[in-house]
PDB file of N, CA and C in Angstrom:
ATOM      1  N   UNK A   1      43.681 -84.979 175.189  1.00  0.00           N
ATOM      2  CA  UNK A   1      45.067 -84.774 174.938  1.00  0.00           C
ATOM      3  C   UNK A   1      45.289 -84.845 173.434  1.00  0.00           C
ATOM      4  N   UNK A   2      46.460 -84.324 173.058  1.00  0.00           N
ATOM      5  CA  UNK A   2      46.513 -84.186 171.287  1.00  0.00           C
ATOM      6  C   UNK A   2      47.847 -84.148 171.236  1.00  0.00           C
ATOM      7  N   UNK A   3      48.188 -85.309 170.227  1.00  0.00           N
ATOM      8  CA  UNK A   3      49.569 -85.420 169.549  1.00  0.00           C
ATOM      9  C   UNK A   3      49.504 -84.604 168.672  1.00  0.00           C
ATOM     10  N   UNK A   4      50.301 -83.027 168.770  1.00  0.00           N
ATOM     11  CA  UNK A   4      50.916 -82.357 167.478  1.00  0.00           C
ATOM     12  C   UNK A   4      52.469 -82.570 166.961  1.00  0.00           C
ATOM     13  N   UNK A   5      51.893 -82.903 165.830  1.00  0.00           N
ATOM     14  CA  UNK A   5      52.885 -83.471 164.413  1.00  0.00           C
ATOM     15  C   UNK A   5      53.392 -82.093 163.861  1.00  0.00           C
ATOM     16  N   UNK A   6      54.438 -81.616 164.209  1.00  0.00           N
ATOM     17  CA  UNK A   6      54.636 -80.156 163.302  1.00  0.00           C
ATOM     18  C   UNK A   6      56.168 -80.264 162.776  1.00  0.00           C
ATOM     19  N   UNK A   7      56.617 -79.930 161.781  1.00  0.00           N
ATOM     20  CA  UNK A   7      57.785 -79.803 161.523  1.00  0.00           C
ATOM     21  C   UNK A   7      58.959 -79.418 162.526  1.00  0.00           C
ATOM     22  N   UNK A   8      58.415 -78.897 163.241  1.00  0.00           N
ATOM     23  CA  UNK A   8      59.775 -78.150 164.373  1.00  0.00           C
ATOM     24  C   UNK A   8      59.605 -79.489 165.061  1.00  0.00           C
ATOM     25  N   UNK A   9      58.816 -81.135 165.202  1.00  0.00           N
ATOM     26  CA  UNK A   9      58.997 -81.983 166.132  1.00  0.00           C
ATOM     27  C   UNK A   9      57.415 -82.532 166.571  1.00  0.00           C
ATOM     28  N   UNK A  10      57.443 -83.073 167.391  1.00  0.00           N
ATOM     29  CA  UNK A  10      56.377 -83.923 168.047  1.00  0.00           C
ATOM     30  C   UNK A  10      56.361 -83.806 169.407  1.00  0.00           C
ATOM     31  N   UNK A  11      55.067 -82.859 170.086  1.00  0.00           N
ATOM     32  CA  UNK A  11      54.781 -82.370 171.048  1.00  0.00           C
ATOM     33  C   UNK A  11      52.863 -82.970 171.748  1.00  0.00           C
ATOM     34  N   UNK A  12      53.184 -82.703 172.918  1.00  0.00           N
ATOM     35  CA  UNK A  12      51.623 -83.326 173.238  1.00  0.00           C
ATOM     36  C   UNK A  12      51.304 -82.427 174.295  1.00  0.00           C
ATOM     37  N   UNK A  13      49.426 -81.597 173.838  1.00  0.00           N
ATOM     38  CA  UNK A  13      49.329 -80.716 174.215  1.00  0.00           C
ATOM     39  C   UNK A  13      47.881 -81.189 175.211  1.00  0.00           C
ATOM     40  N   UNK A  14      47.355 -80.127 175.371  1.00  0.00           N
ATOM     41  CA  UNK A  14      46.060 -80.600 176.581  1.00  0.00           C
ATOM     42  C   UNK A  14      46.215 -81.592 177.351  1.00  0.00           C
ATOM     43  N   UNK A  15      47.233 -81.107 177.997  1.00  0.00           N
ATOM     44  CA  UNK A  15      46.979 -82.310 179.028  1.00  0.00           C
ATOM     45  C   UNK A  15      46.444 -82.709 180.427  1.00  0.00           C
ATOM     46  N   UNK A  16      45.576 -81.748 180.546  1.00  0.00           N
ATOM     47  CA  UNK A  16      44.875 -81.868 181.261  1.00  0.00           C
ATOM     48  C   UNK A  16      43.288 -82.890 180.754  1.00  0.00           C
ATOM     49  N   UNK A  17      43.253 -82.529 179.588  1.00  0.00           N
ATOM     50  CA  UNK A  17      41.989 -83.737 178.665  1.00  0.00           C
ATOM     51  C   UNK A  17      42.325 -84.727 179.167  1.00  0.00           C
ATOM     52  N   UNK A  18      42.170 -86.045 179.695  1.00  0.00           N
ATOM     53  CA  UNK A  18      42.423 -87.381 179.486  1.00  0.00           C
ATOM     54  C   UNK A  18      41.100 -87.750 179.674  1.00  0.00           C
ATOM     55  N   UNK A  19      40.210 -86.823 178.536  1.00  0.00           N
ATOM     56  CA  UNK A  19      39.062 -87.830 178.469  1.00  0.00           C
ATOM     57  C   UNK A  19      38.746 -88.319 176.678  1.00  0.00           C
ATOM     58  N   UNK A  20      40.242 -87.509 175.854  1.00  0.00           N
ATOM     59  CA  UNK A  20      39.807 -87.578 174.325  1.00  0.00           C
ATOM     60  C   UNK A  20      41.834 -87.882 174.098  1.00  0.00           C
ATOM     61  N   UNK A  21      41.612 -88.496 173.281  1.00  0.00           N
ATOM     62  CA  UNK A  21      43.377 -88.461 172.865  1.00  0.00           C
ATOM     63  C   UNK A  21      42.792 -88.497 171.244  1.00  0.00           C
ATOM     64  N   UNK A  22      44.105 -88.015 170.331  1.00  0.00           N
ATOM     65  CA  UNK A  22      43.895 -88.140 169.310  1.00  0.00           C
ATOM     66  C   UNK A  22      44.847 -86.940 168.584  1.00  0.00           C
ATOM     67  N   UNK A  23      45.252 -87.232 167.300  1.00  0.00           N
ATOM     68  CA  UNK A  23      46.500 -86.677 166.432  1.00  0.00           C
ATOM     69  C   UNK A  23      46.209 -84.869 165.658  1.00  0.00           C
ATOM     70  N   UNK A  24      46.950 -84.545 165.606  1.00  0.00           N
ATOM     71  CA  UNK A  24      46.682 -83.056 164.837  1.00  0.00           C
ATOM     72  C   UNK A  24      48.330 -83.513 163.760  1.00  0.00           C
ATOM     73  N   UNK A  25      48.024 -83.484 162.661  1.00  0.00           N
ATOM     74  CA  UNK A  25      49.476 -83.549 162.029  1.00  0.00           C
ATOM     75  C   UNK A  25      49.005 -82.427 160.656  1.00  0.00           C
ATOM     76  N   UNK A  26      50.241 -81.211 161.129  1.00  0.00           N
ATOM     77  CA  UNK A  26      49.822 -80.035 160.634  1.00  0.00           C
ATOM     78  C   UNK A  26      50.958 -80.067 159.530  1.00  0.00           C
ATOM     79  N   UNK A  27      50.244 -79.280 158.543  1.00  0.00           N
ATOM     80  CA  UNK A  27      51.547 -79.606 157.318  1.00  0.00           C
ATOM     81  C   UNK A  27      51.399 -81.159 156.753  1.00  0.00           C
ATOM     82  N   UNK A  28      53.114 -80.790 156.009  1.00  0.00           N
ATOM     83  CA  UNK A  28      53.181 -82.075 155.543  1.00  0.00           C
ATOM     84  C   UNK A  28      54.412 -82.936 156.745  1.00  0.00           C
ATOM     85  N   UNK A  29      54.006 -82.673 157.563  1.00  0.00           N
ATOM     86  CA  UNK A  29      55.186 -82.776 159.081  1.00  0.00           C
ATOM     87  C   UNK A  29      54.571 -84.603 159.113  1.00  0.00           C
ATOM     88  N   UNK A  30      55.947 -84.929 159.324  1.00  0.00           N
ATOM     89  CA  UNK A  30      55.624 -87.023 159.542  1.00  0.00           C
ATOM     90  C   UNK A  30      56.041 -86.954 161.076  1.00  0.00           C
ATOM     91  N   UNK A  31      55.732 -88.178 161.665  1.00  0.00           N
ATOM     92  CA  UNK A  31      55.653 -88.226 162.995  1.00  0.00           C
ATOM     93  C   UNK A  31      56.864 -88.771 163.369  1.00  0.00           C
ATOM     94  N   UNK A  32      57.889 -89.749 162.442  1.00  0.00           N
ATOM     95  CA  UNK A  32      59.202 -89.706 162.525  1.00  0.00           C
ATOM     96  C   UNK A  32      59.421 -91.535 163.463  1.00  0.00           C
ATOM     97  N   UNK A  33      60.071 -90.777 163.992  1.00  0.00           N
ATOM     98  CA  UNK A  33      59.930 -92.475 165.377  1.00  0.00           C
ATOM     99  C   UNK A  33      59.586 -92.252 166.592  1.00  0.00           C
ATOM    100  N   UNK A  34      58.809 -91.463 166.388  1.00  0.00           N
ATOM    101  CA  UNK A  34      57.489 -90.947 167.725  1.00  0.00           C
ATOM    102  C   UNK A  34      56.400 -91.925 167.489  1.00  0.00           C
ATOM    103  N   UNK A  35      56.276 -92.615 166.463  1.00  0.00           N
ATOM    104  CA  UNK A  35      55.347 -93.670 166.342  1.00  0.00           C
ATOM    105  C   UNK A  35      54.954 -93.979 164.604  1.00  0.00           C
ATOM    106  N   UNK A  36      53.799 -94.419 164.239  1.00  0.00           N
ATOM    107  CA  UNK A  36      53.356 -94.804 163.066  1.00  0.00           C
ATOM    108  C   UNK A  36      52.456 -95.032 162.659  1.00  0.00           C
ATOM    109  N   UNK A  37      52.069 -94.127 161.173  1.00  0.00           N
ATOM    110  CA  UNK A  37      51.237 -93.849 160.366  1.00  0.00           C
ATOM    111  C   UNK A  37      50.472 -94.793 159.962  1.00  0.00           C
ATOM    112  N   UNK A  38      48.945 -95.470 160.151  1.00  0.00           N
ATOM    113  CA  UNK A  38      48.387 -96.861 159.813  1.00  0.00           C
ATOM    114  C   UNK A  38      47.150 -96.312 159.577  1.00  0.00           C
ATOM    115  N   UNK A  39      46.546 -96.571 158.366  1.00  0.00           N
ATOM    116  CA  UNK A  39      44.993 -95.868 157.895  1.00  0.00           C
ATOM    117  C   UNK A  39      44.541 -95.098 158.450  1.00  0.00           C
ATOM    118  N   UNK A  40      44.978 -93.722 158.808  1.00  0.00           N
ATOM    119  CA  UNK A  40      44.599 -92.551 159.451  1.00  0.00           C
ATOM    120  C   UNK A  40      44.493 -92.867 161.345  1.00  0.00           C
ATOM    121  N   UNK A  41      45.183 -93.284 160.901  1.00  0.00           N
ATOM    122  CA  UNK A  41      45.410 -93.353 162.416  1.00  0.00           C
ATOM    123  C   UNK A  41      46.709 -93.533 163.032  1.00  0.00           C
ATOM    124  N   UNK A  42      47.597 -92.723 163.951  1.00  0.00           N
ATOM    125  CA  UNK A  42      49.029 -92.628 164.666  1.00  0.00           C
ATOM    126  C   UNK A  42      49.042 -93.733 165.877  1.00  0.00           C
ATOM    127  N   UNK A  43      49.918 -94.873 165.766  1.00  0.00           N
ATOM    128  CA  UNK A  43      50.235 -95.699 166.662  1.00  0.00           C
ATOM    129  C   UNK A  43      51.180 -94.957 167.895  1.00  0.00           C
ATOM    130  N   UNK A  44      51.103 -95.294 168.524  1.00  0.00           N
ATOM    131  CA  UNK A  44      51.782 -94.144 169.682  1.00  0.00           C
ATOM    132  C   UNK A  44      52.376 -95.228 170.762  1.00  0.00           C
ATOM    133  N   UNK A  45      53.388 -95.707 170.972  1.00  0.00           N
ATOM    134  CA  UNK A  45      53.973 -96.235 172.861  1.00  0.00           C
ATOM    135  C   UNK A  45      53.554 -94.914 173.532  1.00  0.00           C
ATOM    136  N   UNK A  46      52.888 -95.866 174.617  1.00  0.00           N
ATOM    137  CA  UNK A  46      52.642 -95.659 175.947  1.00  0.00           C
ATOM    138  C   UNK A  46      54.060 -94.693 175.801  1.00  0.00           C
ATOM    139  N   UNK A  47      54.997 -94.985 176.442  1.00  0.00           N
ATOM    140  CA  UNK A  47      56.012 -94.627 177.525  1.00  0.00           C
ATOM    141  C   UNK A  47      56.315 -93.426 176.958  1.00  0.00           C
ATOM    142  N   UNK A  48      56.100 -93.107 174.844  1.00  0.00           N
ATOM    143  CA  UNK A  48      56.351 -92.063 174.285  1.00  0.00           C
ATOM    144  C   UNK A  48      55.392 -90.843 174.849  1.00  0.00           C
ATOM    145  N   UNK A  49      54.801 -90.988 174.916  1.00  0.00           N
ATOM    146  CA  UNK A  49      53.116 -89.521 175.582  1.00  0.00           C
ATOM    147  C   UNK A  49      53.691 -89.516 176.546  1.00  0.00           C
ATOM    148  N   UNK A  50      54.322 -90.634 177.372  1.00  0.00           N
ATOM    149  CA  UNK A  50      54.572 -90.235 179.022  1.00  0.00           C
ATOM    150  C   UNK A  50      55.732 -89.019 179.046  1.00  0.00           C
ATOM    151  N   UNK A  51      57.064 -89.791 178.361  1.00  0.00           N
ATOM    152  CA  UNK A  51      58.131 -88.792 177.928  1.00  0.00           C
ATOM    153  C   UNK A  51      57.750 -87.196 177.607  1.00  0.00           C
ATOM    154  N   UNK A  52      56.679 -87.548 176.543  1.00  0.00           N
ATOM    155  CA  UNK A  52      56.527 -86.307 175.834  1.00  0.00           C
ATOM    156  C   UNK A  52      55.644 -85.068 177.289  1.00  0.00           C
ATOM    157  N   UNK A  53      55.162 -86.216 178.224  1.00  0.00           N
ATOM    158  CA  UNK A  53      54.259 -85.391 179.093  1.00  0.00           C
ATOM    159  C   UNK A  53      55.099 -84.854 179.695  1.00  0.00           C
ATOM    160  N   UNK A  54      56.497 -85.021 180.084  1.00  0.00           N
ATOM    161  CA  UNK A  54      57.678 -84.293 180.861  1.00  0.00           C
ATOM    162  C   UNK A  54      56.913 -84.557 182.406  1.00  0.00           C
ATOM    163  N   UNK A  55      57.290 -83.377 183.212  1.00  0.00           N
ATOM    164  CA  UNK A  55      57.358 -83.754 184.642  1.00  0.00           C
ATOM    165  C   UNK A  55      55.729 -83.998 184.944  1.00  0.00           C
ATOM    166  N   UNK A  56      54.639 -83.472 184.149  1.00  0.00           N
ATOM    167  CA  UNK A  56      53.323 -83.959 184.405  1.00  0.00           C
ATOM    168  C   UNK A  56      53.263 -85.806 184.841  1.00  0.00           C
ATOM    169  N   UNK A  57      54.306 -86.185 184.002  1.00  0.00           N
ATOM    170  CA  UNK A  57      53.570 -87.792 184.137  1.00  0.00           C
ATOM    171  C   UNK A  57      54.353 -88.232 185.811  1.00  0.00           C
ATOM    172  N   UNK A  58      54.570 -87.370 186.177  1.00  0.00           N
ATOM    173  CA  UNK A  58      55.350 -88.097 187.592  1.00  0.00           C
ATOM    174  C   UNK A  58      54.204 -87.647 188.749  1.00  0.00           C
ATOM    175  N   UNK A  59      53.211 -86.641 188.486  1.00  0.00           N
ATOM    176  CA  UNK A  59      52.086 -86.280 189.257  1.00  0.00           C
ATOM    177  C   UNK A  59      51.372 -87.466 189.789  1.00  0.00           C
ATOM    178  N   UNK A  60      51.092 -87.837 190.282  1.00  0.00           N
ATOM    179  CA  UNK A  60      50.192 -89.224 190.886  1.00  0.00           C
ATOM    180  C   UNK A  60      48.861 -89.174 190.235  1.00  0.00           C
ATOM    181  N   UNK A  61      47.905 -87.913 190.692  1.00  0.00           N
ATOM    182  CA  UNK A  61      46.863 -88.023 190.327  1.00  0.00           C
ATOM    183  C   UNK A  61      47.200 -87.790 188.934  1.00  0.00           C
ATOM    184  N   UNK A  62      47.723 -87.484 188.051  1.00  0.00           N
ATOM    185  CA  UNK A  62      47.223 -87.381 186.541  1.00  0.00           C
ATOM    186  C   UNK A  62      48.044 -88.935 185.578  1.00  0.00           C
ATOM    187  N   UNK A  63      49.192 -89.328 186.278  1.00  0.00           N
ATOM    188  CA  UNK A  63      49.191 -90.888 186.122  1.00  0.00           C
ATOM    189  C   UNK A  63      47.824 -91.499 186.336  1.00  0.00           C
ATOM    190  N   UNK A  64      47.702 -91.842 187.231  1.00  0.00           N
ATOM    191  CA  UNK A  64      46.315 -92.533 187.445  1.00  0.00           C
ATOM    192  C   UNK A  64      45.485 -91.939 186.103  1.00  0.00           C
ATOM    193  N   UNK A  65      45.375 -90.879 186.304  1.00  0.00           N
ATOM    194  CA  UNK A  65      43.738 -90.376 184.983  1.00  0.00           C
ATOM    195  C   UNK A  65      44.495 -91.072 183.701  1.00  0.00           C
ATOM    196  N   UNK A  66      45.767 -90.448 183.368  1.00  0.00           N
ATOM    197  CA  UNK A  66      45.989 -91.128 182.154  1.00  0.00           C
ATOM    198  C   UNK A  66      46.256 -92.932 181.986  1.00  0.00           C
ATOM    199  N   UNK A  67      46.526 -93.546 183.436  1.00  0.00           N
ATOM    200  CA  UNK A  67      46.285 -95.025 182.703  1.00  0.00           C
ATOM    201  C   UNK A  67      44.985 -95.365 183.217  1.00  0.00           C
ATOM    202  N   UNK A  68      44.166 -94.573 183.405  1.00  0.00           N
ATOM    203  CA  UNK A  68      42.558 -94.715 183.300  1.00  0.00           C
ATOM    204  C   UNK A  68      42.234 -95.037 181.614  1.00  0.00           C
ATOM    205  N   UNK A  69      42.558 -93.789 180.799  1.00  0.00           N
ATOM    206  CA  UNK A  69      42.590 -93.249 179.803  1.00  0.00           C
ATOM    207  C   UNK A  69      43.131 -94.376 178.561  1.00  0.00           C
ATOM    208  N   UNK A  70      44.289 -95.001 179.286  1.00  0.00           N
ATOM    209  CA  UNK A  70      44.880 -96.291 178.605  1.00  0.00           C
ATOM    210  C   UNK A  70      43.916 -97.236 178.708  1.00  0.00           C
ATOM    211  N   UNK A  71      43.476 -97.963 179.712  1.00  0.00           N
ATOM    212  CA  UNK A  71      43.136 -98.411 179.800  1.00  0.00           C
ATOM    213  C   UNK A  71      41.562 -99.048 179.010  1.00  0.00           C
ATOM    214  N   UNK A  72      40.795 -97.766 179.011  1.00  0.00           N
ATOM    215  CA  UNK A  72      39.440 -97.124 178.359  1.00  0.00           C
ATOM    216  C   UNK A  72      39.774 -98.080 176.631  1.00  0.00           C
ATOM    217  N   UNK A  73      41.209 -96.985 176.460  1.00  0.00           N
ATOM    218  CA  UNK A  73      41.078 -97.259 175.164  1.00  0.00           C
ATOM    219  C   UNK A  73      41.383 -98.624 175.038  1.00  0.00           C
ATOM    220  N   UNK A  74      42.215 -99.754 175.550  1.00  0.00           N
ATOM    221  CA  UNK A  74      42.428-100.892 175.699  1.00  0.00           C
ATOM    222  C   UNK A  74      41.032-101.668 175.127  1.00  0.00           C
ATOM    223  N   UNK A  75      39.934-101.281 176.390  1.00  0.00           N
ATOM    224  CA  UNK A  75      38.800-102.164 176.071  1.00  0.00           C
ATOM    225  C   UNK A  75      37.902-101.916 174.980  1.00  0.00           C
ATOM    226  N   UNK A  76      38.612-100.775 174.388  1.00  0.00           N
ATOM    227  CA  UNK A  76      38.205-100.720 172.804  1.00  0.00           C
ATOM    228  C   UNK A  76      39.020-101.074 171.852  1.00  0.00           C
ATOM    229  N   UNK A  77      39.775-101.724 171.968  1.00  0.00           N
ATOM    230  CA  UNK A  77      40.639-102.607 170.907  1.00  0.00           C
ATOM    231  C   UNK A  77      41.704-101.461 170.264  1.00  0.00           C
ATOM    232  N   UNK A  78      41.455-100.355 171.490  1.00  0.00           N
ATOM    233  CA  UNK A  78      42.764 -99.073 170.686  1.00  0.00           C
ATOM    234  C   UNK A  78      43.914 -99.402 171.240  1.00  0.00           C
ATOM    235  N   UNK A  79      44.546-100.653 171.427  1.00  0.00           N
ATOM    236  CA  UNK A  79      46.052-100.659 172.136  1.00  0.00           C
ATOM    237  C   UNK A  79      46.185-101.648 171.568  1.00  0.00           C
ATOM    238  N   UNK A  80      47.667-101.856 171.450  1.00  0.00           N
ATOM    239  CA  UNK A  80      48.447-103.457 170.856  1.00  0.00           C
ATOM    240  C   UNK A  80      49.751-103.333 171.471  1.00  0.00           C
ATOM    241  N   UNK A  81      49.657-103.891 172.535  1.00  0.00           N
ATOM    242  CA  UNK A  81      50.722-104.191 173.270  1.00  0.00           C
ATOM    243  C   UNK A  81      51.118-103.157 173.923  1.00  0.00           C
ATOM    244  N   UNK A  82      52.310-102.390 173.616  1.00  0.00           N
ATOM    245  CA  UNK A  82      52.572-101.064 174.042  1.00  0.00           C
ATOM    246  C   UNK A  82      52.158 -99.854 173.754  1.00  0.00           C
ATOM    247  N   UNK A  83      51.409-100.122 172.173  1.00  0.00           N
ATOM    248  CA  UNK A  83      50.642 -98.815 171.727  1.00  0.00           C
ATOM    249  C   UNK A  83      49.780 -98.633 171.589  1.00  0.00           C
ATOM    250  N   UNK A  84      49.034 -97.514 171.755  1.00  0.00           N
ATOM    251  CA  UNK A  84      47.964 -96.507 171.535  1.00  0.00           C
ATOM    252  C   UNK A  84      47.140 -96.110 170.102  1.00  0.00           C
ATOM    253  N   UNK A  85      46.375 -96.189 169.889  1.00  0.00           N
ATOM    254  CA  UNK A  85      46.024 -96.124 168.658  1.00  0.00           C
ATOM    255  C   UNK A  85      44.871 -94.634 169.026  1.00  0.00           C
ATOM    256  N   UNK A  86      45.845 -93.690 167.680  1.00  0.00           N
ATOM    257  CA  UNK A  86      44.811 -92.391 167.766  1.00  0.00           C
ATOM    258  C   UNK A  86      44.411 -91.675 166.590  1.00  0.00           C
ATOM    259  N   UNK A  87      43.319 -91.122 166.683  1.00  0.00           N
ATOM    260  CA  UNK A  87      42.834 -90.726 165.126  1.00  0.00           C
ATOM    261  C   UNK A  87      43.462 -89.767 164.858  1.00  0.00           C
ATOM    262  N   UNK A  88      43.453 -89.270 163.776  1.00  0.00           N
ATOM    263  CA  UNK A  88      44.543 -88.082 163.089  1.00  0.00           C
ATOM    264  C   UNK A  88      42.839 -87.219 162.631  1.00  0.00           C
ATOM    265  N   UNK A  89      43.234 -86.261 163.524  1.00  0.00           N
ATOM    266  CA  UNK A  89      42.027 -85.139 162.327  1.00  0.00           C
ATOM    267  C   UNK A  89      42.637 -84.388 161.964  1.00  0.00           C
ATOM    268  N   UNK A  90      42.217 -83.334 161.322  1.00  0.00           N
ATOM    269  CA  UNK A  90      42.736 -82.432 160.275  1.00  0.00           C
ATOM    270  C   UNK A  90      43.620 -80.864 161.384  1.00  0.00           C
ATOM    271  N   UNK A  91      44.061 -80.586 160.491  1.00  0.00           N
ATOM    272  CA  UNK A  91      45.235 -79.403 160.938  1.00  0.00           C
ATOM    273  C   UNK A  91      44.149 -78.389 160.888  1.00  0.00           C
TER     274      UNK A  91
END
């Protein structure tokens, strides 16, 4: 899955991936209060990706994959509390 950062807003694409998460911030586009910028890396709430997933996140089976996906990253020290921690690669 991929947080795109673009001037027209903050959108989240592939979502069918929930085996990679991670940032695209194209331009000089900021992520706003969709989350926050911390040594190359976009802090993200949970509940924000869910929002942003629209009617996908009400699917059963792809809930489940994605708090699989949470979870994963959890036991890698990529969550703090409510958020997500994702790498930003290049545009």
């Amino acid at each position: 899955m991929i947080l795109r950062v673009e001037e027209a807003g903050v959108t989240l694409v592939g979502l069918d991936d929930l085996r990679s998460l991670s940032a695209h911030i194209l331009g000089d586009a900021t992520i706003g209060d969709r989350g926050r910028l911390e040594d190359g890396h976009i802090w993200v709430r949970t509940r924000t990706l869910l929002e942003l997933a629209g009617e996908r996140a009400s699917d059963q089976q792809w809930r489940g994959e994605f708090d699989g996906m949470i979870d994963y990253a959890r036991r890698h020290g990529w969550v703090d509390g409510d958020e997500v921690r994702m790498h930003v690669v290049g545009d």
